[in-house]
N, C-alpha and C. Protein backbone atom coordinates (compact mmCIF):
# COMPACT_ATOMS: atom_id res chain seq x y z
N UNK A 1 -99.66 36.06 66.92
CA UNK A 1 -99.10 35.04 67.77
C UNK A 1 -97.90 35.59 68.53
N UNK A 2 -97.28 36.09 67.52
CA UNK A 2 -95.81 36.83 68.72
C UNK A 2 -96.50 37.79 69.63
N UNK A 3 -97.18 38.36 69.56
CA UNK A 3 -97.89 39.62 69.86
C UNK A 3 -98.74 38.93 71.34
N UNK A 4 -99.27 37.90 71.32
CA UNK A 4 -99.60 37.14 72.42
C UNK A 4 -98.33 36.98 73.18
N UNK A 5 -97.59 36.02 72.70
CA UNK A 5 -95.87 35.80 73.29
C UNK A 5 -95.44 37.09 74.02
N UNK A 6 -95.57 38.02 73.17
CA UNK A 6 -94.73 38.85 74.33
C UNK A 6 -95.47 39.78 74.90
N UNK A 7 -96.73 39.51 74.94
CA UNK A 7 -97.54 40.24 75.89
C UNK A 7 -97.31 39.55 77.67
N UNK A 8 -97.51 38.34 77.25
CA UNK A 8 -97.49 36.82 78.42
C UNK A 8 -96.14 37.23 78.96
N UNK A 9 -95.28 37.53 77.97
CA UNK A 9 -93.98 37.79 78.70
C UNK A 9 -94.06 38.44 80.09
N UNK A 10 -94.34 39.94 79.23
CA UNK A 10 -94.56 41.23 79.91
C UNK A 10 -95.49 41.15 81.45
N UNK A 11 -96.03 40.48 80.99
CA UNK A 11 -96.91 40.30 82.07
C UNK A 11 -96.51 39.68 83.49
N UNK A 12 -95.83 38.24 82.58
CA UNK A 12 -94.65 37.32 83.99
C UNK A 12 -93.91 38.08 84.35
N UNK A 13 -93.12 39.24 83.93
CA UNK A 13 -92.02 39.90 84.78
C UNK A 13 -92.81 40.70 85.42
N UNK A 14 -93.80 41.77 84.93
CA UNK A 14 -94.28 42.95 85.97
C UNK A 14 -95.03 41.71 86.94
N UNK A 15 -95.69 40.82 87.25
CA UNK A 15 -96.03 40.10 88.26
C UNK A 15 -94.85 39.47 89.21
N UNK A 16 -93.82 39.32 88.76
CA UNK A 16 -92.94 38.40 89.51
C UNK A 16 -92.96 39.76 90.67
N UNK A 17 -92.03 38.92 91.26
CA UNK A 17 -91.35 39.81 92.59
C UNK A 17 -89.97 39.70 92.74
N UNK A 18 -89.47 40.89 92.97
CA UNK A 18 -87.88 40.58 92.76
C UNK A 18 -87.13 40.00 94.20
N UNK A 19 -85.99 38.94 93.77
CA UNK A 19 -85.55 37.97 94.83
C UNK A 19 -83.90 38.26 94.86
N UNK A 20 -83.00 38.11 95.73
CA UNK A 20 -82.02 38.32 95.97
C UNK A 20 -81.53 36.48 95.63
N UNK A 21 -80.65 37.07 94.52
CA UNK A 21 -80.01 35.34 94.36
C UNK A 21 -79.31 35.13 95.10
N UNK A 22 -77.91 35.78 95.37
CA UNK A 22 -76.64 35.70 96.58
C UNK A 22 -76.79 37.19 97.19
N UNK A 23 -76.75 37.07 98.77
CA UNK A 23 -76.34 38.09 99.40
C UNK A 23 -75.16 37.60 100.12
N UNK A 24 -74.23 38.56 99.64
CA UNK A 24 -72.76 38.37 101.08
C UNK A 24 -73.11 39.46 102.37
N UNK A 25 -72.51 39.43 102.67
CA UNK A 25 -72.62 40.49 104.62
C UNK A 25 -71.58 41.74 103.87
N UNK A 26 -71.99 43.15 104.00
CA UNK A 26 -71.40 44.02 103.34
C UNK A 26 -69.86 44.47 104.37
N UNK A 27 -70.27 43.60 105.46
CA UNK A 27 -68.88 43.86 106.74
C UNK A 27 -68.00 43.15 105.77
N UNK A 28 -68.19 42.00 105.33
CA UNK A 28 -66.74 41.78 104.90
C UNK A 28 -66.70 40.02 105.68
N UNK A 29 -65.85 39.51 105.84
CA UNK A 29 -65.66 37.98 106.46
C UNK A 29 -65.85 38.28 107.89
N UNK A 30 -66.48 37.31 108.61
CA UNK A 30 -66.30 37.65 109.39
C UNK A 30 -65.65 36.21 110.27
N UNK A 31 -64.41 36.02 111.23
CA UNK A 31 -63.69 35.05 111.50
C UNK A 31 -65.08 34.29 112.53
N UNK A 32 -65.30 33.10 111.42
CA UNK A 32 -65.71 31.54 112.14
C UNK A 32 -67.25 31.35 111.61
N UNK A 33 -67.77 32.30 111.14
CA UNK A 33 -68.62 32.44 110.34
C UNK A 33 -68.95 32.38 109.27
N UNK A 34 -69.40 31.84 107.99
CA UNK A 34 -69.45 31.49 106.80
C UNK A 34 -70.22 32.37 105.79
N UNK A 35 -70.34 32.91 105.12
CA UNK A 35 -70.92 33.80 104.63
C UNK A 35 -71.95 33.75 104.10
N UNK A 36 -73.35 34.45 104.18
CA UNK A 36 -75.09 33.84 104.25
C UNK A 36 -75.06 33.78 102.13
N UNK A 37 -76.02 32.79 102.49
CA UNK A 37 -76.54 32.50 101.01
C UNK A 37 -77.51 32.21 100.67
N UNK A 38 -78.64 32.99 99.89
CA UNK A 38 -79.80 32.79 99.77
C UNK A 38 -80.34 32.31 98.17
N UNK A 39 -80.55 31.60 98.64
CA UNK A 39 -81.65 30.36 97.71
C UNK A 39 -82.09 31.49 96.32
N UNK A 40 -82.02 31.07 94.76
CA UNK A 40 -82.74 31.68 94.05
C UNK A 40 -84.43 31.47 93.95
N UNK A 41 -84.58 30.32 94.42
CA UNK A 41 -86.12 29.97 94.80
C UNK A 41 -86.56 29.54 96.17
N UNK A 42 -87.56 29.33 96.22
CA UNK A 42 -88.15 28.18 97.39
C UNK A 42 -89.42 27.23 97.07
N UNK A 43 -88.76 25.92 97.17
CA UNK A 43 -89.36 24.49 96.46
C UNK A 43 -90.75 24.60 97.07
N UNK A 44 -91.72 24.41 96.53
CA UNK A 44 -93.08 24.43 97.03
C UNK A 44 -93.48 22.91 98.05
N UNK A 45 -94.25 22.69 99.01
CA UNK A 45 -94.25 22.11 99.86
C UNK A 45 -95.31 20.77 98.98
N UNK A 46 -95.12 19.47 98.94
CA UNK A 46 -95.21 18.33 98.01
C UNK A 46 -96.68 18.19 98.76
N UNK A 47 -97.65 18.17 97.33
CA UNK A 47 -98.72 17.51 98.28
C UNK A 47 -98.90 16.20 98.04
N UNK A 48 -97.97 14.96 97.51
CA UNK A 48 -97.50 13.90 97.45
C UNK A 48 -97.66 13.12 98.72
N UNK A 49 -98.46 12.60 98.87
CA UNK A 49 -98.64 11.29 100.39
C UNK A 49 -97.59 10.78 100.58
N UNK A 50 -96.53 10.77 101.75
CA UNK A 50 -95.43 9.26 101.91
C UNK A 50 -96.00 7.98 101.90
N UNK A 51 -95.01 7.46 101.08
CA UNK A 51 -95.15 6.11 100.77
C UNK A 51 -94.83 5.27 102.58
N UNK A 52 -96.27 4.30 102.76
CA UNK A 52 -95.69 3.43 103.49
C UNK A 52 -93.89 2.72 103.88
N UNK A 53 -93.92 2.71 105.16
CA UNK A 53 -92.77 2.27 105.41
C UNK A 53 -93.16 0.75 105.20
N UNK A 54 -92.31 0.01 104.34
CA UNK A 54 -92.34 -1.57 103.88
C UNK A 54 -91.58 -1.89 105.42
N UNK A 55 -92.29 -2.94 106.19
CA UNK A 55 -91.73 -4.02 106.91
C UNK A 55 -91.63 -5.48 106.80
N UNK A 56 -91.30 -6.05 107.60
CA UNK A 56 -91.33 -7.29 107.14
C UNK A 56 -90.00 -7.80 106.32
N UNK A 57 -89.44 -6.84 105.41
CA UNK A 57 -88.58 -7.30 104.63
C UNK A 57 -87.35 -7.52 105.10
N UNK A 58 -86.62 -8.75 104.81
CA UNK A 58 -85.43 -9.05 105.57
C UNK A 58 -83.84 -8.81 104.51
N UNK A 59 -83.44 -8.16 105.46
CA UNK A 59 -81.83 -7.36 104.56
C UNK A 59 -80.93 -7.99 104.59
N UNK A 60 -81.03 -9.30 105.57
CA UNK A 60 -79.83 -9.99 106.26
C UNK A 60 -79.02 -11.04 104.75
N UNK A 61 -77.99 -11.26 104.83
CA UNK A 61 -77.49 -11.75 103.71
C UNK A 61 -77.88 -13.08 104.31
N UNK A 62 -77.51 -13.68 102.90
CA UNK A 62 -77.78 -15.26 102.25
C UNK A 62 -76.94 -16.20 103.52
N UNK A 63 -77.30 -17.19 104.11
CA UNK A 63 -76.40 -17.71 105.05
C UNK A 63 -75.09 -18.42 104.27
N UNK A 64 -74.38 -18.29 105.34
CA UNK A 64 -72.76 -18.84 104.79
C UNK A 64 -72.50 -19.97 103.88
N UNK A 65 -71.82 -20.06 103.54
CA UNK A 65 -71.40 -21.70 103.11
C UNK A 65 -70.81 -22.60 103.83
N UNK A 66 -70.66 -23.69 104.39
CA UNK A 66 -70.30 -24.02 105.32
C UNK A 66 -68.03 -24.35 104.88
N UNK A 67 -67.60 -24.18 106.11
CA UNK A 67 -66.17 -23.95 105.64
C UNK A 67 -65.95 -24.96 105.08
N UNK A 68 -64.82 -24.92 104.29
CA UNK A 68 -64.10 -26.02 103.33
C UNK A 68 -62.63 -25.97 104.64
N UNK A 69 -62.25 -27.90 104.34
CA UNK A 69 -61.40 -27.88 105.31
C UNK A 69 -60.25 -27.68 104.74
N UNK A 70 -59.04 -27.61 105.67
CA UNK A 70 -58.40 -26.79 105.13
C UNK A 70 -57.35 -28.24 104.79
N UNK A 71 -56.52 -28.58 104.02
CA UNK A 71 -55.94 -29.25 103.19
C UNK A 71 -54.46 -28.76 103.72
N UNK A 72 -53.72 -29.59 104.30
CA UNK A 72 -51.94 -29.74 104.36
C UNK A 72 -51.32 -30.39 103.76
N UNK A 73 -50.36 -29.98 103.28
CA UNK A 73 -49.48 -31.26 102.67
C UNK A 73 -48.32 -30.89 103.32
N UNK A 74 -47.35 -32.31 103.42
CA UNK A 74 -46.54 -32.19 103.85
C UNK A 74 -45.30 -32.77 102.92
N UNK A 75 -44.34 -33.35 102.98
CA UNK A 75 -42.99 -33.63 102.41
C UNK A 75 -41.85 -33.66 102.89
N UNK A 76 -41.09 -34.70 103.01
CA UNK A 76 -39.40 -34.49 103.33
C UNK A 76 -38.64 -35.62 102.50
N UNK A 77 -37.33 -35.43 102.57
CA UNK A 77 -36.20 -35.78 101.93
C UNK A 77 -35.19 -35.99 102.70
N UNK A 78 -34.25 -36.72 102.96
CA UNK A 78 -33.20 -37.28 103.71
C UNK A 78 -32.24 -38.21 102.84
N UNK A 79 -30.85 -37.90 102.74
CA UNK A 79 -29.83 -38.62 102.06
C UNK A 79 -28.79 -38.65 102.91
N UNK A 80 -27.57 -39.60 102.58
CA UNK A 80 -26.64 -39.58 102.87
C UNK A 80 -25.18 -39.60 102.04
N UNK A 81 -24.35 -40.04 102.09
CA UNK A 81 -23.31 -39.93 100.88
C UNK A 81 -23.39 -41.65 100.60
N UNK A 82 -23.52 -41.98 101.26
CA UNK A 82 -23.58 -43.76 101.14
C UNK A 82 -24.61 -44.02 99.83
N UNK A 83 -25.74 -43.46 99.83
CA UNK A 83 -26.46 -43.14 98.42
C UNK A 83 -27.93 -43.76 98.71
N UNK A 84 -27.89 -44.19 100.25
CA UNK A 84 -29.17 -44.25 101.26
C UNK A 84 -29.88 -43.03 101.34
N UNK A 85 -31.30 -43.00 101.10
CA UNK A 85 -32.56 -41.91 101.04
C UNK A 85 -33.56 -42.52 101.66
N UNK A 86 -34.49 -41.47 102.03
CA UNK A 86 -35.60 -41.90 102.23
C UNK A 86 -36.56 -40.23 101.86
N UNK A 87 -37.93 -40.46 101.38
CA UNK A 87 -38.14 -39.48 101.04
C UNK A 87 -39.66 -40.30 100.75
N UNK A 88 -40.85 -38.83 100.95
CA UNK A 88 -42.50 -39.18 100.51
C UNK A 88 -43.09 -38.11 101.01
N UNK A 89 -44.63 -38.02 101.01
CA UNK A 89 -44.93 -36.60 100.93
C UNK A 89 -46.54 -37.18 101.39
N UNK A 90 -47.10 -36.35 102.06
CA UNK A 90 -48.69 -36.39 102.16
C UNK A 90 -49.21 -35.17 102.03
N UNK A 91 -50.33 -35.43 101.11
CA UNK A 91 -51.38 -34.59 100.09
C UNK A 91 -52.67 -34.84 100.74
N UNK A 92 -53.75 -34.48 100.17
CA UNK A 92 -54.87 -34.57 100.14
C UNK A 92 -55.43 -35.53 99.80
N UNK A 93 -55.29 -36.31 98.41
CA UNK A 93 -55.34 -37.13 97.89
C UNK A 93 -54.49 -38.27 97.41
N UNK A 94 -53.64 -38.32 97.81
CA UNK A 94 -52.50 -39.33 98.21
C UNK A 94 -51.37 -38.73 98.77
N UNK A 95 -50.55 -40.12 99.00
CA UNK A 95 -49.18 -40.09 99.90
C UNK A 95 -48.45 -41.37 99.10
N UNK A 96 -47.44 -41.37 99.21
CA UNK A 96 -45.84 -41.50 98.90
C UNK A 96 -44.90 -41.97 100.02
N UNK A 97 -44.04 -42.57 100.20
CA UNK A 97 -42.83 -43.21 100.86
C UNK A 97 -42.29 -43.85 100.18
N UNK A 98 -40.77 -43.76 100.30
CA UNK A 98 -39.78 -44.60 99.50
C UNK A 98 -38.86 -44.45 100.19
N UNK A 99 -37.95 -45.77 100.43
CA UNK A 99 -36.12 -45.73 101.28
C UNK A 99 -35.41 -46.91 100.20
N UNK A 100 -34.36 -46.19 100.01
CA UNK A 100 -33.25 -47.31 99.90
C UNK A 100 -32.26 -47.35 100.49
N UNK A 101 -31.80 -48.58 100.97
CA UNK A 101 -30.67 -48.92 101.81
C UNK A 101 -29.49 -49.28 101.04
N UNK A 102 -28.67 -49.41 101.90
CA UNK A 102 -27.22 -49.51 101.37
C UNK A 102 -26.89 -50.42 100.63
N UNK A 103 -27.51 -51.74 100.23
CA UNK A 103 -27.28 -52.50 99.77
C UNK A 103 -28.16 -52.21 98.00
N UNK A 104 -28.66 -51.33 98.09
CA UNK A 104 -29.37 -50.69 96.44
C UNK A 104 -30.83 -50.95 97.02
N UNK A 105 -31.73 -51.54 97.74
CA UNK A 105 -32.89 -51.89 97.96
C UNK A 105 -33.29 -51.22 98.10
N UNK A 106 -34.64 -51.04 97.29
CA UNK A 106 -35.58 -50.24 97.15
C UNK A 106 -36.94 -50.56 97.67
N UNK A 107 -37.71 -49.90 98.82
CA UNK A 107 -38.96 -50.31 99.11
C UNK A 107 -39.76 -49.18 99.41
N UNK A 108 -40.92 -49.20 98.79
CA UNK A 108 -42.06 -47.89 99.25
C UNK A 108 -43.23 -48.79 99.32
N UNK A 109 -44.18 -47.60 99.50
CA UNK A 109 -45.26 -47.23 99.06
C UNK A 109 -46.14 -46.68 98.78
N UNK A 110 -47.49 -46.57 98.01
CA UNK A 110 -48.17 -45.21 97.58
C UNK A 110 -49.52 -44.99 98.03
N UNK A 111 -49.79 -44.37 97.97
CA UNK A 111 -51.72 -44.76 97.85
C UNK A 111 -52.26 -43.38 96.88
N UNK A 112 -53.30 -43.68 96.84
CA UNK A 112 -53.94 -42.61 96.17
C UNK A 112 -55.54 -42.86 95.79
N UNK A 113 -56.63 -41.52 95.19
CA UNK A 113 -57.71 -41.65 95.51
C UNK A 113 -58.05 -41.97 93.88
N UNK A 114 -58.60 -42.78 93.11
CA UNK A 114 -58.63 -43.02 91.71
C UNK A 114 -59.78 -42.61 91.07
N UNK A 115 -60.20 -42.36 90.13
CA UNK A 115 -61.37 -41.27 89.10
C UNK A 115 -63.05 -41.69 89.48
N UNK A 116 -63.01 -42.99 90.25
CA UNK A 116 -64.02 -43.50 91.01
C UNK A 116 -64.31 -43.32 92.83
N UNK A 117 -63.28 -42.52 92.93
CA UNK A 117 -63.17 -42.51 94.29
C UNK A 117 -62.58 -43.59 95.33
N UNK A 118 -62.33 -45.00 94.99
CA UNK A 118 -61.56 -45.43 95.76
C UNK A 118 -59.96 -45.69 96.23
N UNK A 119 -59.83 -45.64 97.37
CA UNK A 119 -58.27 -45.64 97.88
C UNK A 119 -57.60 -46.78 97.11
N UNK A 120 -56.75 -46.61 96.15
CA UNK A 120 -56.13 -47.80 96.11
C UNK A 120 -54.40 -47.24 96.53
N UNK A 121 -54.39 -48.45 96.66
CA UNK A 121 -52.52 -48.63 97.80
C UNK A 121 -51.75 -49.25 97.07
N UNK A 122 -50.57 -49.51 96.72
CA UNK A 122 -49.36 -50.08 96.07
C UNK A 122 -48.19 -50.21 97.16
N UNK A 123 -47.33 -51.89 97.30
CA UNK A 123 -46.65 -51.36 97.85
C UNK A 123 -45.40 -51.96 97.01
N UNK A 124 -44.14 -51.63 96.94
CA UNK A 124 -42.78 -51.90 96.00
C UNK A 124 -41.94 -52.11 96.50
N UNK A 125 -41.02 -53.52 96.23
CA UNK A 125 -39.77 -53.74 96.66
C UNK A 125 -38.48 -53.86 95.29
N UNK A 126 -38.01 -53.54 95.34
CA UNK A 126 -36.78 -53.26 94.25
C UNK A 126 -35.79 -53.63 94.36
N UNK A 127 -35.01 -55.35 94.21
CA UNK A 127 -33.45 -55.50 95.14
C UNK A 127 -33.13 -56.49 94.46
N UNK A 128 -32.46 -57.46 94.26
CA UNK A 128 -31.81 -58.65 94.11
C UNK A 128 -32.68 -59.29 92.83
N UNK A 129 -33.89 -59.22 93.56
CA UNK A 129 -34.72 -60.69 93.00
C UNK A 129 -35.65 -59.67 92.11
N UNK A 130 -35.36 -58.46 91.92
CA UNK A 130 -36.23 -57.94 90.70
C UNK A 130 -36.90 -56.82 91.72
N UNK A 131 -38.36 -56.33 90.47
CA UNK A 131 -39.13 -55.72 91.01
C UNK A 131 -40.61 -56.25 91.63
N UNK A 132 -40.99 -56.32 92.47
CA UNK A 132 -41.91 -56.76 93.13
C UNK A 132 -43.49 -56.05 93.69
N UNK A 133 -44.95 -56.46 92.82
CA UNK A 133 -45.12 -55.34 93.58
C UNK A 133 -46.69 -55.35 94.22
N UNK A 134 -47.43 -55.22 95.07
CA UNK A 134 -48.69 -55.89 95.59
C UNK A 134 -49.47 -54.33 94.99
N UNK A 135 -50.46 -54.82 94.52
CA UNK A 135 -51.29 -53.21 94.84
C UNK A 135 -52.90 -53.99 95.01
N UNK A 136 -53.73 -52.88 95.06
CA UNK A 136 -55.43 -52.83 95.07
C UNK A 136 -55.80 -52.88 93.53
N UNK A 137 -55.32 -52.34 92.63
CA UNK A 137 -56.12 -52.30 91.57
C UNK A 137 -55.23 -53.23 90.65
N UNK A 138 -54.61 -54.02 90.58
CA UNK A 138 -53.27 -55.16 89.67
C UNK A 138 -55.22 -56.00 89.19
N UNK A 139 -55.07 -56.37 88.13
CA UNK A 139 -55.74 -57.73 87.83
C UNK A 139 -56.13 -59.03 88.36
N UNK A 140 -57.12 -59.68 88.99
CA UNK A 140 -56.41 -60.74 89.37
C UNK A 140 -56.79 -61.78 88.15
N UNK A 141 -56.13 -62.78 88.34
CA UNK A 141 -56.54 -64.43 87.58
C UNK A 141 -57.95 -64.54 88.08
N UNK A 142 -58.62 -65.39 87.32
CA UNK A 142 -59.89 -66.15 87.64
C UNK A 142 -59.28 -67.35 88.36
N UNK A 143 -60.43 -67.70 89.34
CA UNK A 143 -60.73 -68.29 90.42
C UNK A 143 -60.80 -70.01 89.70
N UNK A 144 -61.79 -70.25 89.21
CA UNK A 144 -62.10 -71.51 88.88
C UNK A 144 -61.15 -71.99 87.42
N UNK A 145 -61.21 -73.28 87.08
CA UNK A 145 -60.43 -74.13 86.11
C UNK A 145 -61.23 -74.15 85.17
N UNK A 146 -60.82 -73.60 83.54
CA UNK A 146 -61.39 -73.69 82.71
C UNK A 146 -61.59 -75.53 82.38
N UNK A 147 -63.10 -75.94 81.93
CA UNK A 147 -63.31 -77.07 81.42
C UNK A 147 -62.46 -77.75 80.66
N UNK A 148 -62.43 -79.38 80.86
CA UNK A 148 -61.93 -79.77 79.51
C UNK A 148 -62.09 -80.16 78.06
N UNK A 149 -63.55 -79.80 78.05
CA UNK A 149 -64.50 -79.78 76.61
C UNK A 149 -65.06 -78.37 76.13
N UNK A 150 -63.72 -77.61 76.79
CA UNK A 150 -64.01 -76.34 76.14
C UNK A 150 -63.60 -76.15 74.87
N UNK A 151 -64.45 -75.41 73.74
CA UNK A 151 -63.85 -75.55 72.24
C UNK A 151 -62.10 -74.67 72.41
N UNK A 152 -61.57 -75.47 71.83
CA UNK A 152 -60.21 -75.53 71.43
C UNK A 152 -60.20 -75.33 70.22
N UNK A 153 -59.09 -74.67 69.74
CA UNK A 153 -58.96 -74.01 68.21
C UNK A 153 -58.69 -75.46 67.10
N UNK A 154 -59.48 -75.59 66.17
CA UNK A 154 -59.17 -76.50 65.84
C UNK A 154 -58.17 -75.77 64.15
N UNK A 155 -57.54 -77.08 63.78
CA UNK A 155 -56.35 -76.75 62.52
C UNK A 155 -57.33 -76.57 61.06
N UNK A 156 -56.70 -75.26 60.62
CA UNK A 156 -57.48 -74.89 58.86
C UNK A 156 -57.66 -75.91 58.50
N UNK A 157 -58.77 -76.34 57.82
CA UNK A 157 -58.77 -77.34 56.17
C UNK A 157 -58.58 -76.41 55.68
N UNK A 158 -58.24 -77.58 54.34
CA UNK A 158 -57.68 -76.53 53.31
C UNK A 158 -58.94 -76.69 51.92
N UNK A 159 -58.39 -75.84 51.52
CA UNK A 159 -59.67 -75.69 50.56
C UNK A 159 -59.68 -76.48 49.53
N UNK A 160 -61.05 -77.14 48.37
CA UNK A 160 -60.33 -78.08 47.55
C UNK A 160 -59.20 -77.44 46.26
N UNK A 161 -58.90 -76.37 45.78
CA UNK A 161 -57.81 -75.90 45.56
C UNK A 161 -56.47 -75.97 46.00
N UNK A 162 -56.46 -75.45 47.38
CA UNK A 162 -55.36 -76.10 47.90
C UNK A 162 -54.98 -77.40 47.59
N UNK A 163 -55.53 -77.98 48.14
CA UNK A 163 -55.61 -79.40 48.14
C UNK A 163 -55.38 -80.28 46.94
N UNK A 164 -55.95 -79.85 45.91
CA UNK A 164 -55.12 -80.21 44.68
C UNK A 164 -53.97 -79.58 44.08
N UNK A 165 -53.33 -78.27 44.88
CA UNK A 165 -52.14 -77.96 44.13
C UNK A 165 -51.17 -78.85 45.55
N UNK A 166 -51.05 -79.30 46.52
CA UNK A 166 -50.48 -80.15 47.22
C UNK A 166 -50.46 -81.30 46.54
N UNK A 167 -51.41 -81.77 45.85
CA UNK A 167 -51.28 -83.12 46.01
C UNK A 167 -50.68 -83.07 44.62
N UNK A 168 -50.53 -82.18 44.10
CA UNK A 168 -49.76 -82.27 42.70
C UNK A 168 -48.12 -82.22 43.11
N UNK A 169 -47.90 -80.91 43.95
CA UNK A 169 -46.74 -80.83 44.24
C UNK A 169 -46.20 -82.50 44.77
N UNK A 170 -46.84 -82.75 45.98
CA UNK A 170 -45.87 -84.00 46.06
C UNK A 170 -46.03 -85.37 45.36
N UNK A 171 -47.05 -85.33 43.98
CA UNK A 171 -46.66 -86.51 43.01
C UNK A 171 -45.24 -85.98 42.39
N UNK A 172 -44.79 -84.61 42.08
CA UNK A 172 -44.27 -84.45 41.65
C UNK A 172 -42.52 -84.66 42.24
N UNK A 173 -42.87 -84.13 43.18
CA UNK A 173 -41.31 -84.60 44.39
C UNK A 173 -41.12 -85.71 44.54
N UNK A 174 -42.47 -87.13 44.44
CA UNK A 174 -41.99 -88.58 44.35
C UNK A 174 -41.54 -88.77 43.31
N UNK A 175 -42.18 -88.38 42.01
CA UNK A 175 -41.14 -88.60 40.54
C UNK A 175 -40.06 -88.40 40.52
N UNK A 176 -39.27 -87.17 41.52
CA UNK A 176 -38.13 -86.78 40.96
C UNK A 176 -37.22 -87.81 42.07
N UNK A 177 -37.62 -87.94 42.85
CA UNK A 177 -37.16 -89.15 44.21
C UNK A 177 -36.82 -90.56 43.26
N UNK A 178 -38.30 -91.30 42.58
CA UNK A 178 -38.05 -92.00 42.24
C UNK A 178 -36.83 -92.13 41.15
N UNK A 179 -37.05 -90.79 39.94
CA UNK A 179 -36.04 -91.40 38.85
C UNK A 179 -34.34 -90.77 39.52
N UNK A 180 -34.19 -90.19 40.62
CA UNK A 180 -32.88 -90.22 41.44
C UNK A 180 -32.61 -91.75 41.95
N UNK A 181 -33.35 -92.26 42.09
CA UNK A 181 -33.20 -93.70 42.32
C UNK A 181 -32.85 -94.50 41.41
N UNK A 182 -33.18 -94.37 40.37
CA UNK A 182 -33.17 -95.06 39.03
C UNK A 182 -31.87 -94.75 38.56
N UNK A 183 -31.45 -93.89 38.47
CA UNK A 183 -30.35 -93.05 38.57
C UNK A 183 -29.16 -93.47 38.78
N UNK A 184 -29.29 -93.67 40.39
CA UNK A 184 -28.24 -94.05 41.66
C UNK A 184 -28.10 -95.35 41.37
N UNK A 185 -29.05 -96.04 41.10
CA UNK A 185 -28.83 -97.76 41.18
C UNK A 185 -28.11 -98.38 39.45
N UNK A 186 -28.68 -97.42 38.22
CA UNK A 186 -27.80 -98.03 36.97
C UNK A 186 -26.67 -97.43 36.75
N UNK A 187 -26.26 -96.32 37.12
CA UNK A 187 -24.88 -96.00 36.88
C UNK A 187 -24.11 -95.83 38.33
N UNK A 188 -23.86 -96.14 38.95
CA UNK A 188 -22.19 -95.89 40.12
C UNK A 188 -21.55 -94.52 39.97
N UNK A 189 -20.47 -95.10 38.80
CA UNK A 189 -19.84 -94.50 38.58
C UNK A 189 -20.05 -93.00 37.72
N UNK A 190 -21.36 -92.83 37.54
CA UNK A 190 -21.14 -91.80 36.80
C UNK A 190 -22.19 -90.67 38.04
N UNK A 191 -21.46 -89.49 38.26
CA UNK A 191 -22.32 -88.48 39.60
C UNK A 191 -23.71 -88.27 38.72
N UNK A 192 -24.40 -87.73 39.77
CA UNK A 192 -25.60 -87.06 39.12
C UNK A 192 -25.83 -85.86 38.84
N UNK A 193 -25.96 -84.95 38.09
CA UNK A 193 -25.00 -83.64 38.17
C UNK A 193 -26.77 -82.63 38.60
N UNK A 194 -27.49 -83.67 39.22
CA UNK A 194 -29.00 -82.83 39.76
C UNK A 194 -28.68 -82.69 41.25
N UNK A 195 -27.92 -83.33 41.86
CA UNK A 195 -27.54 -83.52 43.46
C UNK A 195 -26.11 -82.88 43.60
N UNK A 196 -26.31 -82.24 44.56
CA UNK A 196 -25.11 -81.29 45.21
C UNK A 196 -24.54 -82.01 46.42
């Protein structure tokens, strides 16, 4: 088996042909010229068919998103030494105003967009007569008059337990009523030493 091996060897080198791996130019550099270099092989020519050119296929990217608008807010503040302001701000989703005047009065108002999406508005006065205040989302009262044969809470009975330790208690508070009476009317002069 080795004896095959390096016969096959022997054989690939005396068949090869000898190739120049690098040749330089024996002149030396020469100015603007690069110095030659030759290939240790040369790639054999592919008898591999080219693949069709694919058409049809489109490279163009995904279309845009359409823009998002663009969102300002704004804000200011204004005082004086008198202790008069005015001050509020607009957002995206709500706005703000508030002034007070010289006399302490306070009046704004707000709005804003709520977890359902609608605008609700508030507006506030703050002065003399309290705080005051209208909005969109406050509660209102019902409209119509409750009946007058609507059930009404009616008063506990009492249980027949109850009911017999009451009615014991106050035989017992008339006894002591009565013999204070009895009491009061045979002796005058002598106190009752049960009454304070």
């Amino acid at each position: 088996m080795k004896a095959l091996v390096l016969l096959l060897t022997v054989a690939g080198v005396a068949w090869g042909r000898p190739t120049t791996v690098v040749s330089f130019s024996p002149v030396g550099y020469t100015p603007g010229v690069a110095p030659g270099f030759a290939y240790a092989f040369r790639a054999a020519a592919s008898n591999i068919p080219p693949l069709p050119i694919a058409t049809g296929r489109s490279f163009a990217s995904p279309p845009a998103p359409p823009p998002t608008p663009t969102v300002y807010k704004t804000q200011y503040h204004s005082q004086d030494q008198l202790g008069q302001y005015a001050y509020g701000y607009v957002g995206a989703a709500s706005t703000a105003h508030e002034v007070r005047t010289l006399d302490g009065a306070v009046r704004g108002s707000y709005t804003y967009l709520d977890a359902e999406g609608k605008l609700q508005t508030a507006t506030y006065v703050a002065d003399e007569k309290g705080f005051r205040v209208e909005a969109t989302n406050l509660p209102q009262a019902p409209l119509t008059v409750p009946s007058a044969n609507n059930n009404l809470p009616q008063p506990v009975k009492a249980t027949p337990e109850v009911a017999a330790a009451t009615a014991a208690h106050l035989r017992a508070v008339a006894e002591v009523r009565a013999a204070r009476r009895n009491k009061a009317t045979s002796s005058p002069s002598q106190p009752d030493p049960t009454t304070v």
